[in-house]
C-alpha atoms as a PDB file:
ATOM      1  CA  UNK A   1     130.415 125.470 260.260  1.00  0.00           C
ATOM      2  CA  UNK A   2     127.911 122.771 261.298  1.00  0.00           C
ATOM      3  CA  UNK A   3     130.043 120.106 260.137  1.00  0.00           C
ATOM      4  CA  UNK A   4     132.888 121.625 262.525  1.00  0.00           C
ATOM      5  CA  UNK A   5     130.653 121.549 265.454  1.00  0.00           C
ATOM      6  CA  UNK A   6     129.184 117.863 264.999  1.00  0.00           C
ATOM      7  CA  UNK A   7     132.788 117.161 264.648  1.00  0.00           C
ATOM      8  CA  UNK A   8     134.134 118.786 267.874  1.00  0.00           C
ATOM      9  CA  UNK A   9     130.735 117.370 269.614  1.00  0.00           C
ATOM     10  CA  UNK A  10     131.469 113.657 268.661  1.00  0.00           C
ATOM     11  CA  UNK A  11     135.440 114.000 269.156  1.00  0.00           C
ATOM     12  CA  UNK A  12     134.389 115.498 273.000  1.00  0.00           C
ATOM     13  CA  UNK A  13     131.913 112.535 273.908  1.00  0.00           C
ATOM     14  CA  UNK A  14     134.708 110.472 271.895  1.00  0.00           C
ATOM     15  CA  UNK A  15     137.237 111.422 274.889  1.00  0.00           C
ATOM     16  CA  UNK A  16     134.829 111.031 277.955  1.00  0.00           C
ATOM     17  CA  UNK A  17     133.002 108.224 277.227  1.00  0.00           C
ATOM     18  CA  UNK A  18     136.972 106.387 276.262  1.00  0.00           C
ATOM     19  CA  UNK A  19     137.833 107.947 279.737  1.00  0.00           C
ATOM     20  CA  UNK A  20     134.839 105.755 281.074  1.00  0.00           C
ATOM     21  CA  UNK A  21     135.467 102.974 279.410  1.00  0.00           C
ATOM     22  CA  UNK A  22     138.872 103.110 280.483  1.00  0.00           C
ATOM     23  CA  UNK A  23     138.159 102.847 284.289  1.00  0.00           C
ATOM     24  CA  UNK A  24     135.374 100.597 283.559  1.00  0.00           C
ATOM     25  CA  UNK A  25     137.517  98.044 282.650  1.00  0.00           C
ATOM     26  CA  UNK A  26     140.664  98.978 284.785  1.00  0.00           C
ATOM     27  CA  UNK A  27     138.164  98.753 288.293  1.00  0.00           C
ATOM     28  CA  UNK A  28     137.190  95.170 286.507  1.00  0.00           C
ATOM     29  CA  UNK A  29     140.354  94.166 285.948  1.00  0.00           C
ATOM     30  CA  UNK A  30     141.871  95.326 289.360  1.00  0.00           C
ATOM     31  CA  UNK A  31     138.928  93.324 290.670  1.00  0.00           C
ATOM     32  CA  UNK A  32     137.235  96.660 292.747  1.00  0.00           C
ATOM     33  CA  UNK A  33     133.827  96.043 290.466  1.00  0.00           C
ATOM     34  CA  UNK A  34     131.903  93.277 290.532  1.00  0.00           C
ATOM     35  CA  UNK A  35     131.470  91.355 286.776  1.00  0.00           C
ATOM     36  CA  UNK A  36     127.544  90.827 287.280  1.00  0.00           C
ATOM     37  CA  UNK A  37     125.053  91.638 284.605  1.00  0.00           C
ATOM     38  CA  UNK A  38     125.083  95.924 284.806  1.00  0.00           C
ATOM     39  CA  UNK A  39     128.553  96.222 284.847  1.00  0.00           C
ATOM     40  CA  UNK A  40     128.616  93.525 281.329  1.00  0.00           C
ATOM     41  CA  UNK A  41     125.789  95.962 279.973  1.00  0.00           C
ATOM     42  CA  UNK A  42     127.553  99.124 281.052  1.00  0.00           C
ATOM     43  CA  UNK A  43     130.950  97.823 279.449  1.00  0.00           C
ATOM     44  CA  UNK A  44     129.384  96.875 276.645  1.00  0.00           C
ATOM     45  CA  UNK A  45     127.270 100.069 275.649  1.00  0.00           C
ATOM     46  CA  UNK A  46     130.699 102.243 276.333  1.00  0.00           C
ATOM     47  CA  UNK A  47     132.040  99.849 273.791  1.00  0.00           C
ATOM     48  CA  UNK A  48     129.516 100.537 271.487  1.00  0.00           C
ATOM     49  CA  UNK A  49     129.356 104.417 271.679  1.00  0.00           C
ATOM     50  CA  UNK A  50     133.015 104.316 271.426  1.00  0.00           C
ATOM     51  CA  UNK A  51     133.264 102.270 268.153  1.00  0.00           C
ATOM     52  CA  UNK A  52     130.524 104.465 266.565  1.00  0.00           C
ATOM     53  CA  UNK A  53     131.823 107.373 267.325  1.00  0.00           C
ATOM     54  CA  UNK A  54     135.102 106.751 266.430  1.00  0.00           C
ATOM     55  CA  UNK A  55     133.733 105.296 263.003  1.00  0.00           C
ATOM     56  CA  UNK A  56     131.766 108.265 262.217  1.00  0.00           C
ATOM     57  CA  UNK A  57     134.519 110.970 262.715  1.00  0.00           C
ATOM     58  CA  UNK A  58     137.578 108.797 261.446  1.00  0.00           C
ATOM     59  CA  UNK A  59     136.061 106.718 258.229  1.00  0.00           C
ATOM     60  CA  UNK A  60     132.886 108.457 257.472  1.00  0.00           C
ATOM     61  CA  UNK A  61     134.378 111.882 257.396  1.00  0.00           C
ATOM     62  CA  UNK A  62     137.559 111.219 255.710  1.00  0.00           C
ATOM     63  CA  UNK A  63     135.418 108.874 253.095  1.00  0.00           C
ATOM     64  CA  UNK A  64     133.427 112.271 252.509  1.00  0.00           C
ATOM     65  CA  UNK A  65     136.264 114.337 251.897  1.00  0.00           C
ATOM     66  CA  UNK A  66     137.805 111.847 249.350  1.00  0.00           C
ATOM     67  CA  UNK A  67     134.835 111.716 247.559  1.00  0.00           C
ATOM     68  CA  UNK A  68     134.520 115.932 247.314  1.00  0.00           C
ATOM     69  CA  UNK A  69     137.981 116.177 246.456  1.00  0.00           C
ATOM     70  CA  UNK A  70     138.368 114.963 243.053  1.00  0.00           C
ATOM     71  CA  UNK A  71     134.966 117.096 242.263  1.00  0.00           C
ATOM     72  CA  UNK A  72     136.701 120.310 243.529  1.00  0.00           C
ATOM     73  CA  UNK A  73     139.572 119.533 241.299  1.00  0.00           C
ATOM     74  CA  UNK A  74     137.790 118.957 238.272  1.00  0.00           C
ATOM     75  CA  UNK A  75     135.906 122.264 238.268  1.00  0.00           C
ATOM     76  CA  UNK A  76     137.661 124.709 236.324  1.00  0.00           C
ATOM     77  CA  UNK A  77     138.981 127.696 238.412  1.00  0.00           C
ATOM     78  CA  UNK A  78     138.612 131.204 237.172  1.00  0.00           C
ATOM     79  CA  UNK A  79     141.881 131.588 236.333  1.00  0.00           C
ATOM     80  CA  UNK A  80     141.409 128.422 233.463  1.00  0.00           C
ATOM     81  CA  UNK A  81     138.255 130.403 231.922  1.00  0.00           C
ATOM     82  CA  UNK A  82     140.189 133.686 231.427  1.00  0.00           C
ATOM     83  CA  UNK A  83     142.214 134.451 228.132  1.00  0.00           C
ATOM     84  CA  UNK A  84     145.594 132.258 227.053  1.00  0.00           C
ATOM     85  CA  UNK A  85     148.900 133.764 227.910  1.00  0.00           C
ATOM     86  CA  UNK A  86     149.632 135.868 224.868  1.00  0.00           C
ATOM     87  CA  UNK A  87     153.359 134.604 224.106  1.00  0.00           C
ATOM     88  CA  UNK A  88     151.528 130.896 223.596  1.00  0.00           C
ATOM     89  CA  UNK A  89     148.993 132.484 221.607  1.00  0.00           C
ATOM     90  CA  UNK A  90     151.483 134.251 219.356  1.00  0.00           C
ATOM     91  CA  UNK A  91     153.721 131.132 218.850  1.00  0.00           C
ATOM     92  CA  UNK A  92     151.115 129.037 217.708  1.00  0.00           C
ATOM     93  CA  UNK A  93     149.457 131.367 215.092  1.00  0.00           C
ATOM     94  CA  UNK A  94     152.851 131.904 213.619  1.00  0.00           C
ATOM     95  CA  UNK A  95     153.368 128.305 213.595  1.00  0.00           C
ATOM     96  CA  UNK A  96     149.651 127.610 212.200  1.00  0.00           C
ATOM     97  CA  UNK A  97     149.742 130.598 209.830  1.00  0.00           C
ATOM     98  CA  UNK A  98     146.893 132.255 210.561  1.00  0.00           C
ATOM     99  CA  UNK A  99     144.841 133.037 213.785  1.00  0.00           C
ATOM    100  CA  UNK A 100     141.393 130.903 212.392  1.00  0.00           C
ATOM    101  CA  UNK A 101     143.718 127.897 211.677  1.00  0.00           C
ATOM    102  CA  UNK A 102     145.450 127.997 215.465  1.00  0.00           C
ATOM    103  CA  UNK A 103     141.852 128.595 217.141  1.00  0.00           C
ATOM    104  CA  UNK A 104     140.774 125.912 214.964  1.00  0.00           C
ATOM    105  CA  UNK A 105     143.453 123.366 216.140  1.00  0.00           C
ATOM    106  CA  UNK A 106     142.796 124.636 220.069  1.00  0.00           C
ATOM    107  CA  UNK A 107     138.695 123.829 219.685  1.00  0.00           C
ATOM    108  CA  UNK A 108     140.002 120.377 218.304  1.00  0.00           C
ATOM    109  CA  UNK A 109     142.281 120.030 220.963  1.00  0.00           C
ATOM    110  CA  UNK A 110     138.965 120.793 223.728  1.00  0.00           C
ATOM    111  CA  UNK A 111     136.933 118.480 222.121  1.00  0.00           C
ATOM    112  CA  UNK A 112     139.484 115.831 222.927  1.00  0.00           C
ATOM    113  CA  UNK A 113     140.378 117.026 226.334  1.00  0.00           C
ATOM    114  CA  UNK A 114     137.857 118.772 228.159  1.00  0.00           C
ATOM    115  CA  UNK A 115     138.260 120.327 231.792  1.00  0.00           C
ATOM    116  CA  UNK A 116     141.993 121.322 231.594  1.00  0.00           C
ATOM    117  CA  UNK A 117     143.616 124.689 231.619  1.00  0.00           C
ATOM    118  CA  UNK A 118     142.928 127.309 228.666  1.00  0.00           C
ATOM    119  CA  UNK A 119     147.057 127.678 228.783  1.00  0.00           C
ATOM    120  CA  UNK A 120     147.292 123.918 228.277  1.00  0.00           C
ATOM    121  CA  UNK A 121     145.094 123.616 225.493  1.00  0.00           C
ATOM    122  CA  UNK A 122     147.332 126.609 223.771  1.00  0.00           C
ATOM    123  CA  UNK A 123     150.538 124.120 224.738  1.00  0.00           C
ATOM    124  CA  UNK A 124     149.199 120.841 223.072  1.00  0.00           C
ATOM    125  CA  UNK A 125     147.995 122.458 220.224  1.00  0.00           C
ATOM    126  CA  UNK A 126     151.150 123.859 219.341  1.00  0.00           C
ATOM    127  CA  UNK A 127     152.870 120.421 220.263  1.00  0.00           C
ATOM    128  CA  UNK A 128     151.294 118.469 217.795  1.00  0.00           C
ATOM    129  CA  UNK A 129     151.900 121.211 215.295  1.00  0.00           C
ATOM    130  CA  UNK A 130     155.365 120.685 215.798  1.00  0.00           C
ATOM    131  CA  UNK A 131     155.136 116.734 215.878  1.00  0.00           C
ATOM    132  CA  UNK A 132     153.223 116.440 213.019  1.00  0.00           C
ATOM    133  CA  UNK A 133     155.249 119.853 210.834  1.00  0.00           C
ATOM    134  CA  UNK A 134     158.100 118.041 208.253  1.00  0.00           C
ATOM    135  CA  UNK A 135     161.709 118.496 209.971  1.00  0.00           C
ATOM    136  CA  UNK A 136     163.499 121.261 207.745  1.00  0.00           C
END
């Protein structure tokens, strides 16, 4: 919420003070201002809160949410933590022979890959079981 607001503040004083700066340098360039010292200052301070501004919302934000990202996608959800789809689990104790022997091969399978799905785990273990089984 309050990074909504600062962002809606800064994008509004974004638009007026470009607005300013835009007739600011129109009226100089049409010739109806005068260039003396307070009209250089005045340009150059709208040039200023413009360029800020505009790096705050555009680069600093964005380089924020690039850098929460891959942190959000690392987490495990809820839905990794729960049980292993049954039909998996079945295959590869048939295939390992016994139920300590596949749970056995999954924990070895963690150890070497952490953070990834439970379902996945289930999958590679029962992979290498059937790379590594002699071809009848």
């Amino acid at each position: 919420m309050g990074q909504k607001l600062i962002i809606v503040i800064a994008t509004a004083i974004l638009l007026i003070t470009g607005v300013l700066l835009g007739y600011v340098l129109s009226q100089l360039v049409l010739g109806y201002l005068t260039p003396n010292l307070l009209t250089l200052l005045g340009t150059f301070s709208l040039i200023i809160i413009f360029g800020t501004l505009y790096y705050v919302l555009f680069w600093e934000f964005r380089r924020q949410q690039s850098q929460t990202a891959p942190a959000r996608r690392r987490r495990p959800s809820r839905s990794n933590e729960r049980e292993p789809d049954t039909n998996l689990k079945n295959r590869l104790i048939s295939l390992a022979g016994d139920i300590t022997v596949a749970e056995r091969l999954v924990d070895r399978v963690k150890q070497d890959f952490p953070d990834m799905p439970e379902n996945w785990y289930w999958e590679k273990a029962i992979a290498d079981l059937e790379r590594d089984s002699p071809a009848p």
